[in-house]
Protein backbone atom coordinates (compact mmCIF):
# COMPACT_ATOMS: atom_id res chain seq x y z
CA UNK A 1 -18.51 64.47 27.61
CA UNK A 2 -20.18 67.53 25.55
CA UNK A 3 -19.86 67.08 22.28
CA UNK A 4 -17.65 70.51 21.17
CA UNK A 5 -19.87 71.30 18.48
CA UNK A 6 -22.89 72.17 20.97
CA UNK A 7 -21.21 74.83 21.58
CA UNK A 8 -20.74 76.13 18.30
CA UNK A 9 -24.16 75.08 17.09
CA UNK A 10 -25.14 78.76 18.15
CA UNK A 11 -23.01 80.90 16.26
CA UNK A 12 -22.46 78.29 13.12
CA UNK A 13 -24.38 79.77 10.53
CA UNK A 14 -22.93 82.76 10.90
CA UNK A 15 -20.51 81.73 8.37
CA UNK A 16 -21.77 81.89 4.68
CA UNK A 17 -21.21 78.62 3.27
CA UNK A 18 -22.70 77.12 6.79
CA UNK A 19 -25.68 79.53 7.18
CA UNK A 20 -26.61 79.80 3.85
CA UNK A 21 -28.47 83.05 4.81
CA UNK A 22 -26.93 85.08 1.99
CA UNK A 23 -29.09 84.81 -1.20
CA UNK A 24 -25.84 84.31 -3.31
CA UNK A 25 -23.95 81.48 -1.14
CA UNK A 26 -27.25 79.72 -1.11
CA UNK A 27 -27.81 79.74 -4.65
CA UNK A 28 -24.55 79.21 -5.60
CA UNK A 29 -24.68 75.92 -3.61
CA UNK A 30 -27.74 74.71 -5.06
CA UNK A 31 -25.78 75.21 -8.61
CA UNK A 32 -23.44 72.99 -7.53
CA UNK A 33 -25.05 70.09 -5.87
CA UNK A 34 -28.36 69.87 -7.54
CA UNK A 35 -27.18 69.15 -10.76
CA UNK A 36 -24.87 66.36 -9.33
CA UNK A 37 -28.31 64.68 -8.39
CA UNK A 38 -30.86 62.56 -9.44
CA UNK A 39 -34.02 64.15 -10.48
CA UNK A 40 -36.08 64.58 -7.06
CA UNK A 41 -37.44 63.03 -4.94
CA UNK A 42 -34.41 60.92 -4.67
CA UNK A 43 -33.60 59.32 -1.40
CA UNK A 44 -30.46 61.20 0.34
CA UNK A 45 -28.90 61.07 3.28
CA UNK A 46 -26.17 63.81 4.85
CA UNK A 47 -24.11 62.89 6.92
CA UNK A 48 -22.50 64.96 9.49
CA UNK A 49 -24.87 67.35 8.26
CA UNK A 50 -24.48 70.09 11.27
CA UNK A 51 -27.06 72.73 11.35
CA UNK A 52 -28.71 71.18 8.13
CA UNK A 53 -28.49 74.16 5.70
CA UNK A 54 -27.34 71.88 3.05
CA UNK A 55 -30.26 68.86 4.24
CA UNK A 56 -33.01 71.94 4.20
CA UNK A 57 -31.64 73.11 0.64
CA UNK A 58 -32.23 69.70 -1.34
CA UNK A 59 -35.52 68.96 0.99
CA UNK A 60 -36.74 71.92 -0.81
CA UNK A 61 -35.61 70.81 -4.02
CA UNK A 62 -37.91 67.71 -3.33
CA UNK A 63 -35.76 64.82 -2.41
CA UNK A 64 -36.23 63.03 0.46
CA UNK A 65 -33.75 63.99 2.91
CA UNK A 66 -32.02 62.61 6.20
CA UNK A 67 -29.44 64.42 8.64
CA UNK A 68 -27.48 62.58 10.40
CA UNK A 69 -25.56 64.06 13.30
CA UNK A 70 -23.50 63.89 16.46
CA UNK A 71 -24.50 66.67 17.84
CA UNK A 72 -27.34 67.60 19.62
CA UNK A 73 -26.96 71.53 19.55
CA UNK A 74 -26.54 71.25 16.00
CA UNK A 75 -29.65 69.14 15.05
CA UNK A 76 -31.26 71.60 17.57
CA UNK A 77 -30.50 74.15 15.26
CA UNK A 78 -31.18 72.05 12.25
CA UNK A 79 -34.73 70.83 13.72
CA UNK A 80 -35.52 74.60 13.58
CA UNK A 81 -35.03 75.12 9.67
CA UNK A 82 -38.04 72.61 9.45
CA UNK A 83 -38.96 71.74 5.61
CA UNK A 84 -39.83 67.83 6.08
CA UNK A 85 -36.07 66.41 6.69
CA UNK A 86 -35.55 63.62 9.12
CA UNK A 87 -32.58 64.17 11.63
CA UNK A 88 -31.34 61.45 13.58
CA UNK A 89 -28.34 62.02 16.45
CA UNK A 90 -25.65 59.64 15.40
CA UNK A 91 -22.15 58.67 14.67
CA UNK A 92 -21.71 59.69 10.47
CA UNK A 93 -18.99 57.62 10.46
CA UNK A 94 -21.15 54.27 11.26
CA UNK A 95 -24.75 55.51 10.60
CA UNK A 96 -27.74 53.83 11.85
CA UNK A 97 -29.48 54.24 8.24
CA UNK A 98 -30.32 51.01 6.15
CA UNK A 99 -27.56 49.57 4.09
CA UNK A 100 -28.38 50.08 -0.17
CA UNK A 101 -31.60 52.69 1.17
CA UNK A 102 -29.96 56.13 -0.53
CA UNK A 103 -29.37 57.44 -4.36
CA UNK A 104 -26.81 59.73 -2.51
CA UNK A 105 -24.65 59.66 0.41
CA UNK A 106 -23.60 63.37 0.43
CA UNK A 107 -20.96 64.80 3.50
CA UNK A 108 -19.83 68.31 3.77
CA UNK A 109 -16.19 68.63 5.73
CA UNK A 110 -16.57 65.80 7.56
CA UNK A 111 -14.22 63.13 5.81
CA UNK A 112 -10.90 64.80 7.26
CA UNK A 113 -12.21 64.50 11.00
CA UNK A 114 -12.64 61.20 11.03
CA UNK A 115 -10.40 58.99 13.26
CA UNK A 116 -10.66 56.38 10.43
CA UNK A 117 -11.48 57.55 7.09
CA UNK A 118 -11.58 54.17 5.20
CA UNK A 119 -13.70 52.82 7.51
CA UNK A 120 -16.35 55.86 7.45
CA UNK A 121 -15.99 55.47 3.77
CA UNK A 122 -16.28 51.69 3.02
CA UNK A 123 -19.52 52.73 5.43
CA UNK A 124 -20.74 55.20 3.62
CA UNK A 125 -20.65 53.38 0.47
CA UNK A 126 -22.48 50.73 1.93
CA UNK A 127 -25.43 52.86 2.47
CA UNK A 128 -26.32 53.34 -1.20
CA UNK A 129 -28.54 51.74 -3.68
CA UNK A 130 -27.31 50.15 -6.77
CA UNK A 131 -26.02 52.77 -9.11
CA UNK A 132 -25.96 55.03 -5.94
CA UNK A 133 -23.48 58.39 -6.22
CA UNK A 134 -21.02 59.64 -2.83
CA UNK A 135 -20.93 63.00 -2.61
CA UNK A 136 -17.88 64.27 -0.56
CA UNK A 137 -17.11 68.00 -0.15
CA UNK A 138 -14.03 68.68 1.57
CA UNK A 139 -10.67 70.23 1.82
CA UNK A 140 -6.95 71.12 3.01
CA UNK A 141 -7.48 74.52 5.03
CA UNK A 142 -5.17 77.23 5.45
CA UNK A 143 -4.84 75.91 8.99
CA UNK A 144 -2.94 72.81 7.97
CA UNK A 145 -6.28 70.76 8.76
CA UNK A 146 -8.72 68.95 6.44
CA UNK A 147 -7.48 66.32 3.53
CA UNK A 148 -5.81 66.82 0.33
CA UNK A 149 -8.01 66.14 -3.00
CA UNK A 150 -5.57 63.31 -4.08
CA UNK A 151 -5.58 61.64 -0.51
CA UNK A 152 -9.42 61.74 -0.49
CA UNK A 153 -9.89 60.11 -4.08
CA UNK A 154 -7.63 56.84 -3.02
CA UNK A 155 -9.65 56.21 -0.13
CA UNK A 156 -12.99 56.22 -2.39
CA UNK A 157 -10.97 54.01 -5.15
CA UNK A 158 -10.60 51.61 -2.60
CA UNK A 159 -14.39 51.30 -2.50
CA UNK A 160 -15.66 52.42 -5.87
CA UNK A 161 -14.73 52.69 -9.42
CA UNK A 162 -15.03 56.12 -10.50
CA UNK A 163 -14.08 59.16 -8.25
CA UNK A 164 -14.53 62.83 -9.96
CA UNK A 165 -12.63 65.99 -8.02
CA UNK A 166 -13.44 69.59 -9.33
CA UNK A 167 -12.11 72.29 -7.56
CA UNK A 168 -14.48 74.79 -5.73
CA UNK A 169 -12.65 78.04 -5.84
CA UNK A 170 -15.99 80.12 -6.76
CA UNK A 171 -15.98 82.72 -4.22
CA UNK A 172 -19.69 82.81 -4.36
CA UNK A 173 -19.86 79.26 -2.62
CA UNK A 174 -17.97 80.45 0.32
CA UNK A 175 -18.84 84.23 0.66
CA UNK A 176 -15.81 85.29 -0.48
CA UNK A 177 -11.93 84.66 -2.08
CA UNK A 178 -10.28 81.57 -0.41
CA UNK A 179 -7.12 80.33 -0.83
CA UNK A 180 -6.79 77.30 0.31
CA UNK A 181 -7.83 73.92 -1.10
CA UNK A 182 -11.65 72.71 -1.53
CA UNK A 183 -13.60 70.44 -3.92
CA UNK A 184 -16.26 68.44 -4.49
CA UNK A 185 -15.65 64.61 -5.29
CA UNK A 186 -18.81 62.62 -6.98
CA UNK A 187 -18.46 58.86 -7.32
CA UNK A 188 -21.24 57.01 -9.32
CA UNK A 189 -21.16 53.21 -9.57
């Protein structure tokens, strides 16, 4: 079976917060995430990390970077970008990366398609060196999909101790006004 995002590997970056093409979305994003980070070169790994525009953004920011995703039109895409990341064609809900190998396990909109979220988190955790931070972007879309700020803490409390959510509402981030829900949720051990 193809996986259905070959075929929007093409025409993904299109969108801002995907592409990161636009000057503004991209530096808005690297005000968010790289102060949520250890100093470089920490080891990270991103899972479900599509066309790797977020991968390619801390690369350049000097951490050590792998992608990890299921798609092979995607990492096609990604592969492109070049600037030293590693991407591997996998599952990111049950990785093929070391166990305790990353400072940060960091997944962009991935969480809510996952036919077993605990799971793919207790995994994710797993994956992360002592003292270790998950970074989880997500949301609850205007379209009904994705997964509610409060629903995506629990399933991190299950696994961790601390779980931070700030809202991402900046229009800069996404290219423009949104109205639905989205946030970023850090959890350091």
């Amino acid at each position: 079976m193809t996986n259905i995002w070959d075929a929007e590997a093409v025409s993904f970056d299109e969108q801002p917060d995907h592409g990161l093409r636009d000057p503004a979305v991209r530096a808005a994003w690297a005000d968010l995430l790289l102060p949520l980070l250890p100093p470089p070169p920490a080891a990270v790994v991103d899972l479900g990390c599509g066309t790797g525009s977020l991968a390619v953004l801390l690369a350049e920011a000097g951490h050590v970077v792998h992608g990890v995703d299921s798609s092979r039109g995607m990492l096609a895409v990604a592969q492109g970008k070049g600037a030293g990341v590693d991407f591997r064609e996998a599952d990111a809900a049950d990785p093929p990366c070391e166990p305790g190998a990353y400072d940060v396990v960091l997944v962009r909109h991935v969480l809510w398609a996952m036919a077993d979220p605990a799971a793919a988190v207790g995994a994710w955790v797993r994956l992360l060196k002592p003292g270790g931070q998950l970074v989880l972007v997500e949301g609850r879309w205007f379209t009904g999909a994705g997964i509610p700020a409060a629903d995506c803490e629990q399933l991190v409390l299950a696994h961790r101790e601390t779980a931070t959510v700030t809202r991402l509402d900046d229009p800069a981030l996404w290219g423009g006004p949104i109205e639905d829900e989205r946030y970023v949720l850090v959890s350091r051990s």
